[in-house]
Protein backbone atom coordinates (compact mmCIF):
# COMPACT_ATOMS: atom_id res chain seq x y z
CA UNK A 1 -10.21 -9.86 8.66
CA UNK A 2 -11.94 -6.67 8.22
CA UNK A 3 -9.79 -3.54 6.86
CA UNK A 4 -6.78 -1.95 9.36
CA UNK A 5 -5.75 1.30 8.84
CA UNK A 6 -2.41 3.01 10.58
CA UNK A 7 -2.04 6.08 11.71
CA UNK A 8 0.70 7.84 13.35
CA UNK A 9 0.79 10.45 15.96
CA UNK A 10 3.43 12.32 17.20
CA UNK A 11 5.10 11.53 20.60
CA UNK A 12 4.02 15.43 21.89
CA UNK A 13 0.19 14.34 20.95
CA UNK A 14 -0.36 11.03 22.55
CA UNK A 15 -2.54 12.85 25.02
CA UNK A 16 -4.71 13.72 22.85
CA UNK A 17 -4.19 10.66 21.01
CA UNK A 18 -5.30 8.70 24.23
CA UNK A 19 -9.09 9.86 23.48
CA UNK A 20 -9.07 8.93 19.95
CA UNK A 21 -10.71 5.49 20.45
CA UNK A 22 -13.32 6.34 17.26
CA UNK A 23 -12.09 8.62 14.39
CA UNK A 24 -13.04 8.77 10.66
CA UNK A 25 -11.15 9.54 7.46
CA UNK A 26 -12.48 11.90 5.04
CA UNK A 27 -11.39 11.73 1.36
CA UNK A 28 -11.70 15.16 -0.27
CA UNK A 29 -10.96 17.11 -3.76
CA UNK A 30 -8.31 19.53 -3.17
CA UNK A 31 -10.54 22.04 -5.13
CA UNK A 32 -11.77 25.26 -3.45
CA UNK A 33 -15.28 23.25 -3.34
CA UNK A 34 -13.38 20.54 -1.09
CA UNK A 35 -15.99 18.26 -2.28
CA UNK A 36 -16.69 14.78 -0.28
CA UNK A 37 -15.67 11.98 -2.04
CA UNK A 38 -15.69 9.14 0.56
CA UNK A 39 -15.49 8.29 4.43
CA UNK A 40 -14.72 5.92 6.67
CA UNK A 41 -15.06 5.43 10.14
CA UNK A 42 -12.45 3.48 12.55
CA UNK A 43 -12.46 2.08 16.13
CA UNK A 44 -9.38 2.02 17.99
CA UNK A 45 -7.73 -1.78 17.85
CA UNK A 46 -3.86 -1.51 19.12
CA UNK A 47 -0.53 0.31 19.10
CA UNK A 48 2.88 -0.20 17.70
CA UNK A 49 5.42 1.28 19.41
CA UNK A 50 8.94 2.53 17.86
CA UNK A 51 11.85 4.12 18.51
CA UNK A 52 10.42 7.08 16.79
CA UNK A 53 6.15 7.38 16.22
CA UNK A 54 3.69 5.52 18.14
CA UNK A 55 1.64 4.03 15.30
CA UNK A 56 -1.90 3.25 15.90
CA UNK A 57 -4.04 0.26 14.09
CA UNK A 58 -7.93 0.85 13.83
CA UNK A 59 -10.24 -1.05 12.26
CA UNK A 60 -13.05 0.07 9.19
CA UNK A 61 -16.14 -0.05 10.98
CA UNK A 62 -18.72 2.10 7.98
CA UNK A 63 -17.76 3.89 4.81
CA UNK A 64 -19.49 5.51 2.36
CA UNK A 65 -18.92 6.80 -1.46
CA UNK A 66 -20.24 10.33 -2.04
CA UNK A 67 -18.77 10.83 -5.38
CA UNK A 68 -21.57 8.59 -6.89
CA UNK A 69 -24.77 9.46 -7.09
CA UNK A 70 -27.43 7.37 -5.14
CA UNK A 71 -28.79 5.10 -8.22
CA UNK A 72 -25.60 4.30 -8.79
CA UNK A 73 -23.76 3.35 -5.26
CA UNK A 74 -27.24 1.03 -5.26
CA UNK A 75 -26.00 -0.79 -8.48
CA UNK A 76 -22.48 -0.82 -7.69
CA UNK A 77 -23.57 -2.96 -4.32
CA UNK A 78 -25.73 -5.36 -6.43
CA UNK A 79 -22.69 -5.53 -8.26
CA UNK A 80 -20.16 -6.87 -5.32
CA UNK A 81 -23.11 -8.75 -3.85
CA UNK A 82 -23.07 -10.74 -7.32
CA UNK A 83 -18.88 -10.79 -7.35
CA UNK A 84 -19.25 -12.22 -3.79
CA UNK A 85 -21.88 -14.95 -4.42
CA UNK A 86 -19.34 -15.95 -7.56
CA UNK A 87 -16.61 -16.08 -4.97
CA UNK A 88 -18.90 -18.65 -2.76
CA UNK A 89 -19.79 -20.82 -5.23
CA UNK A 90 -16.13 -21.12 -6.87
CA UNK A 91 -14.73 -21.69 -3.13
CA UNK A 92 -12.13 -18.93 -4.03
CA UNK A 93 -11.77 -16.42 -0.85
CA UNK A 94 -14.20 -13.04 -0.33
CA UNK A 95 -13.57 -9.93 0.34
CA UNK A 96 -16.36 -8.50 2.66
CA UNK A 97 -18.94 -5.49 0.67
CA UNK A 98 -17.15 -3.45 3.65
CA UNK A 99 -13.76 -4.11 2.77
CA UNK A 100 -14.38 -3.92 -1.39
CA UNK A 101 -16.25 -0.38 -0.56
CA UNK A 102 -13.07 0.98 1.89
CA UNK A 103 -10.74 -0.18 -0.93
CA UNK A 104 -12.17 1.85 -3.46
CA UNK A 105 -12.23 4.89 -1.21
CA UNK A 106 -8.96 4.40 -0.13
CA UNK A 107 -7.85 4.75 -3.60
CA UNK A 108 -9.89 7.53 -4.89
CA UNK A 109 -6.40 8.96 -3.45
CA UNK A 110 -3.53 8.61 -5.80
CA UNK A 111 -1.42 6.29 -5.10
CA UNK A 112 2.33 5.06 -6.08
CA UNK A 113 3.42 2.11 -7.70
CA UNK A 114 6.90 1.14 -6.30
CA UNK A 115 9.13 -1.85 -7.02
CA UNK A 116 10.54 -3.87 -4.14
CA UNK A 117 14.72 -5.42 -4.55
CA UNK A 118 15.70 -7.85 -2.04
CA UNK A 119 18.76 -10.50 -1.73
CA UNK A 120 18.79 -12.84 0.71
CA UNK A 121 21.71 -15.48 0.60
CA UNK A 122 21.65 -16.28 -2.38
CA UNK A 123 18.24 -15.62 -3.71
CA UNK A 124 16.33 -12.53 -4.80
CA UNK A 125 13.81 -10.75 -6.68
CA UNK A 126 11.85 -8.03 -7.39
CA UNK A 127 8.21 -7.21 -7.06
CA UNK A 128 5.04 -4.10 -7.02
CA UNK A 129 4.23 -2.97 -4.07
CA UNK A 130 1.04 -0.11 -3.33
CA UNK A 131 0.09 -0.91 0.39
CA UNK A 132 2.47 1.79 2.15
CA UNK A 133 3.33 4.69 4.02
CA UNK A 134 6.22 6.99 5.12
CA UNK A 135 6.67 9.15 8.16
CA UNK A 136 8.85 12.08 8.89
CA UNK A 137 10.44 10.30 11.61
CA UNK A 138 12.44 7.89 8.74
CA UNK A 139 10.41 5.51 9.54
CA UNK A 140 8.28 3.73 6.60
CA UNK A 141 5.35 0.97 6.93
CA UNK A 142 4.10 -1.45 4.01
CA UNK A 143 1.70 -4.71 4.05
CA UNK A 144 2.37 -7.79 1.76
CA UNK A 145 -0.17 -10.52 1.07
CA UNK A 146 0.68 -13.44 3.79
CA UNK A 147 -0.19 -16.83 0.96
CA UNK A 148 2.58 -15.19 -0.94
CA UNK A 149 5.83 -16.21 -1.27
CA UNK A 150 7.50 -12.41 -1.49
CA UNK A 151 6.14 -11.71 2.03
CA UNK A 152 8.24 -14.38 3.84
CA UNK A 153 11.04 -13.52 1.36
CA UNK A 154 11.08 -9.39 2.79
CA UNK A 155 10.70 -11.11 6.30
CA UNK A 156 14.01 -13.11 6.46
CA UNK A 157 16.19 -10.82 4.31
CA UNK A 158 14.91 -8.26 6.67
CA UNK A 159 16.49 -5.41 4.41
CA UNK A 160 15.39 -4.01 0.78
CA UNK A 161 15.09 -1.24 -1.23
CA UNK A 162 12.06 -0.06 -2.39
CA UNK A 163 12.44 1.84 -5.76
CA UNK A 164 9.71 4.65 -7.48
CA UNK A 165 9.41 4.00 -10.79
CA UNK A 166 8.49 6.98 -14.36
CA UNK A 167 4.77 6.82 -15.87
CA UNK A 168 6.63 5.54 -18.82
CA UNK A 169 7.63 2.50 -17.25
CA UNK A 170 4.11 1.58 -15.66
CA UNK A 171 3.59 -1.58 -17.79
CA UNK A 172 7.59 -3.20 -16.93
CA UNK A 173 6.55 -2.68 -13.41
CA UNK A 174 2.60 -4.35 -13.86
CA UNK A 175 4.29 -7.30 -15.72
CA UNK A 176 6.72 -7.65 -12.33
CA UNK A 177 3.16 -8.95 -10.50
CA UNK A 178 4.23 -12.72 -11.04
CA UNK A 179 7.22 -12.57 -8.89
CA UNK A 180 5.43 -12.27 -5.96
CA UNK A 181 4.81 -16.03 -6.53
CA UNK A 182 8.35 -16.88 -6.61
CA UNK A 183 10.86 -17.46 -4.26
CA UNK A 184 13.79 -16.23 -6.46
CA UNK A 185 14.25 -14.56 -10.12
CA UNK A 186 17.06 -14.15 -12.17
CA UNK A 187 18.24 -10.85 -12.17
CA UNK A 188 20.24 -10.94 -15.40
CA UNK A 189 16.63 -12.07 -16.93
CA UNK A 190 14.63 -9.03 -16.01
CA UNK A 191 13.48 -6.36 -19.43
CA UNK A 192 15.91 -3.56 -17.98
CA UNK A 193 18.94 -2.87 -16.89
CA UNK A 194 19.73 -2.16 -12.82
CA UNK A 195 22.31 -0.72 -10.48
CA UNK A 196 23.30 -1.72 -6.94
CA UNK A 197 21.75 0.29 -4.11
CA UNK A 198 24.02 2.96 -2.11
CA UNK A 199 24.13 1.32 1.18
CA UNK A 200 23.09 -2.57 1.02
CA UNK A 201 24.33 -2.61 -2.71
CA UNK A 202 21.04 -4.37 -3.72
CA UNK A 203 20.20 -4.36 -7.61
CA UNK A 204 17.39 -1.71 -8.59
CA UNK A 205 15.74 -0.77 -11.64
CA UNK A 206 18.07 1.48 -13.84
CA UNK A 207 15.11 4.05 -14.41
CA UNK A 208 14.75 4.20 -10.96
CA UNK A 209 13.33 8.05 -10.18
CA UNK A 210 14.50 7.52 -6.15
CA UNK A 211 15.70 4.77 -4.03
CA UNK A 212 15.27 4.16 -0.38
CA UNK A 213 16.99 1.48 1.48
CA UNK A 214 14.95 -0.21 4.58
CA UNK A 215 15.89 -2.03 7.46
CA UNK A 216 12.95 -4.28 9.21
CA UNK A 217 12.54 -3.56 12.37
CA UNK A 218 9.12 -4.91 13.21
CA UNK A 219 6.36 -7.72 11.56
CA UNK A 220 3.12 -8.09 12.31
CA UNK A 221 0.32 -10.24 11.20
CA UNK A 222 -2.96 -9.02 10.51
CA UNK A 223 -4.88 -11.17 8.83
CA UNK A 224 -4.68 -11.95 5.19
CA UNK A 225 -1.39 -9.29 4.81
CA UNK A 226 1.60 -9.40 7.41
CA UNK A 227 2.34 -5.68 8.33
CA UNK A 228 5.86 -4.94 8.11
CA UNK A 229 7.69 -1.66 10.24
CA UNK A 230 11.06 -0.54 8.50
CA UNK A 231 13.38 2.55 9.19
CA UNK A 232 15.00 4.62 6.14
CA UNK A 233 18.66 3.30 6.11
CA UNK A 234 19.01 6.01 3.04
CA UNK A 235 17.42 8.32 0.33
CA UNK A 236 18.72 7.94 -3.09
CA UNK A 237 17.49 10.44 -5.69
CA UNK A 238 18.54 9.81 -9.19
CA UNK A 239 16.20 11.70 -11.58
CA UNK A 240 12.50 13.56 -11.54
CA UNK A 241 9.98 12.58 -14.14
CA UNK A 242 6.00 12.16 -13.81
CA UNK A 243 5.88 8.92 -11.08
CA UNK A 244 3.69 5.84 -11.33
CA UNK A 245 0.52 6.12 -9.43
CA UNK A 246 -3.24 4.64 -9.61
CA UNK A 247 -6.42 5.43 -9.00
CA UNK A 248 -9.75 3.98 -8.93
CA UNK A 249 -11.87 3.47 -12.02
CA UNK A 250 -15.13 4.86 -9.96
CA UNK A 251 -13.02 8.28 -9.33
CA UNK A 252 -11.47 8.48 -12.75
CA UNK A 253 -14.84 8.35 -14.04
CA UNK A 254 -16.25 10.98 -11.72
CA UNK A 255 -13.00 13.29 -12.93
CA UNK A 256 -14.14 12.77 -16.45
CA UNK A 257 -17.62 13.64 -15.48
CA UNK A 258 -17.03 16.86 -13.83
């Protein structure tokens, strides 16, 4: 399955929406050079309709890095070509050089580490999450790996709260990466303390920096990742610190370059 991108457009613009079968996304320093780092080009696939935003999917068709120099995009593709070939010969799954380039553009942007909280019944757990999105609407959009065990888990509880996490904490929330294996954790076993959510009264982090509360209202599967439409039951702010986020080693190194 080839990389999907969403995009929303606001109800007054799906006129001009309508003509935007092929569009491209350009990744640029917000310097006063407004330097090219990376873009990628999309074809029109389908729309999700909501309540609120019409949310379009499109599909990566070409990318390209322009924060490396030539010499060295070459060697960084002899590079996935030989990560690929490993990939073949162990019979574990590939990503496509297409995909493996888009992902590294994608996160030449910064972007947040959040834990997810769920209870359903009488099982729950908490998990990282990076493949999201919010719109103004209250509406917020996220993608979970399908041959895990967390995705099903966020699909029948159907509600959760989604939790942004302090710099400090970055390594609590990396160690978190297991549970997306498991179908339940014990709470009272986690490093840190927590607190129940507003609204659904769900247990979150107690270093929580803000805490939104989702509701479920659509699922779709694309893929490898089932692609999951939720609107903002509420917005919890408890403190403001320097959040979690991450960016690619290839743009980190062109940072400490320039």
């Amino acid at each position: 399955m080839p990389c999907i991108f969403c995009i929303a457009f606001e109800t007054d613009g799906l006129e001009q929406a309508a003509d935007h079968q092929r569009v491209s996304l350009h990744f640029v320093e917000r310097t006063a050079s407004s330097r090219l780092l990376g873009q990628i080009d999309l074809d029109y696939q389908d729309t999700i309709t909501t309540t609120g935003p019409e949310l379009r999917l499109y599909r990566a068709t070409a990318c390209i890095e322009t924060c490396l120099p030539s010499y060295r995009r070459w060697m960084r593709s002899l590079y996935l070509a030989r990560e690929r070939w490993k990939a073949l010969r162990s019979g574990r799954s590939q990503i496509s050089s297409l995909d493996s380039r888009c992902n590294e553009i994608v996160f030449f942007c910064p972007r947040p580490i959040v834990l997810v909280s769920l209870f359903h019944g009488s099982s729950g757990n908490i998990f990282p999450m990076n493949l999201m999105g919010m719109f103004e609407e209250g509406y917020f959009v996220f993608a979970l790996n399908r041959s895990k065990k967390s995705a099903g888990a966020v699909a029948a509880a159907a509600e959760l709260a989604i939790s942004t996490i302090p710099f400090e904490h970055a390594e609590l929330a990396r160690g978190l990466g297991p549970n997306h294996s498991q179908n339940s954790i014990d709470f009272a076993r986690l490093p840190f303390g927590t607190f129940a959510s507003r609204t659904l009264g769900i247990p979150v982090p107690e270093f929580s920096l803000a805490v939104l509360e989702l509701q479920v209202e659509k699922v779709l599967h694309l893929g490898s990742h089932d692609f999951f439409v939720a609107q903002i039951m509420s917005t919890q702010v408890q403190a403001s610190a320097p959040e979690f986020y991450r960016i690619h080693g290839l743009y980190a190194a062109h940072r400490r370059r320039a």
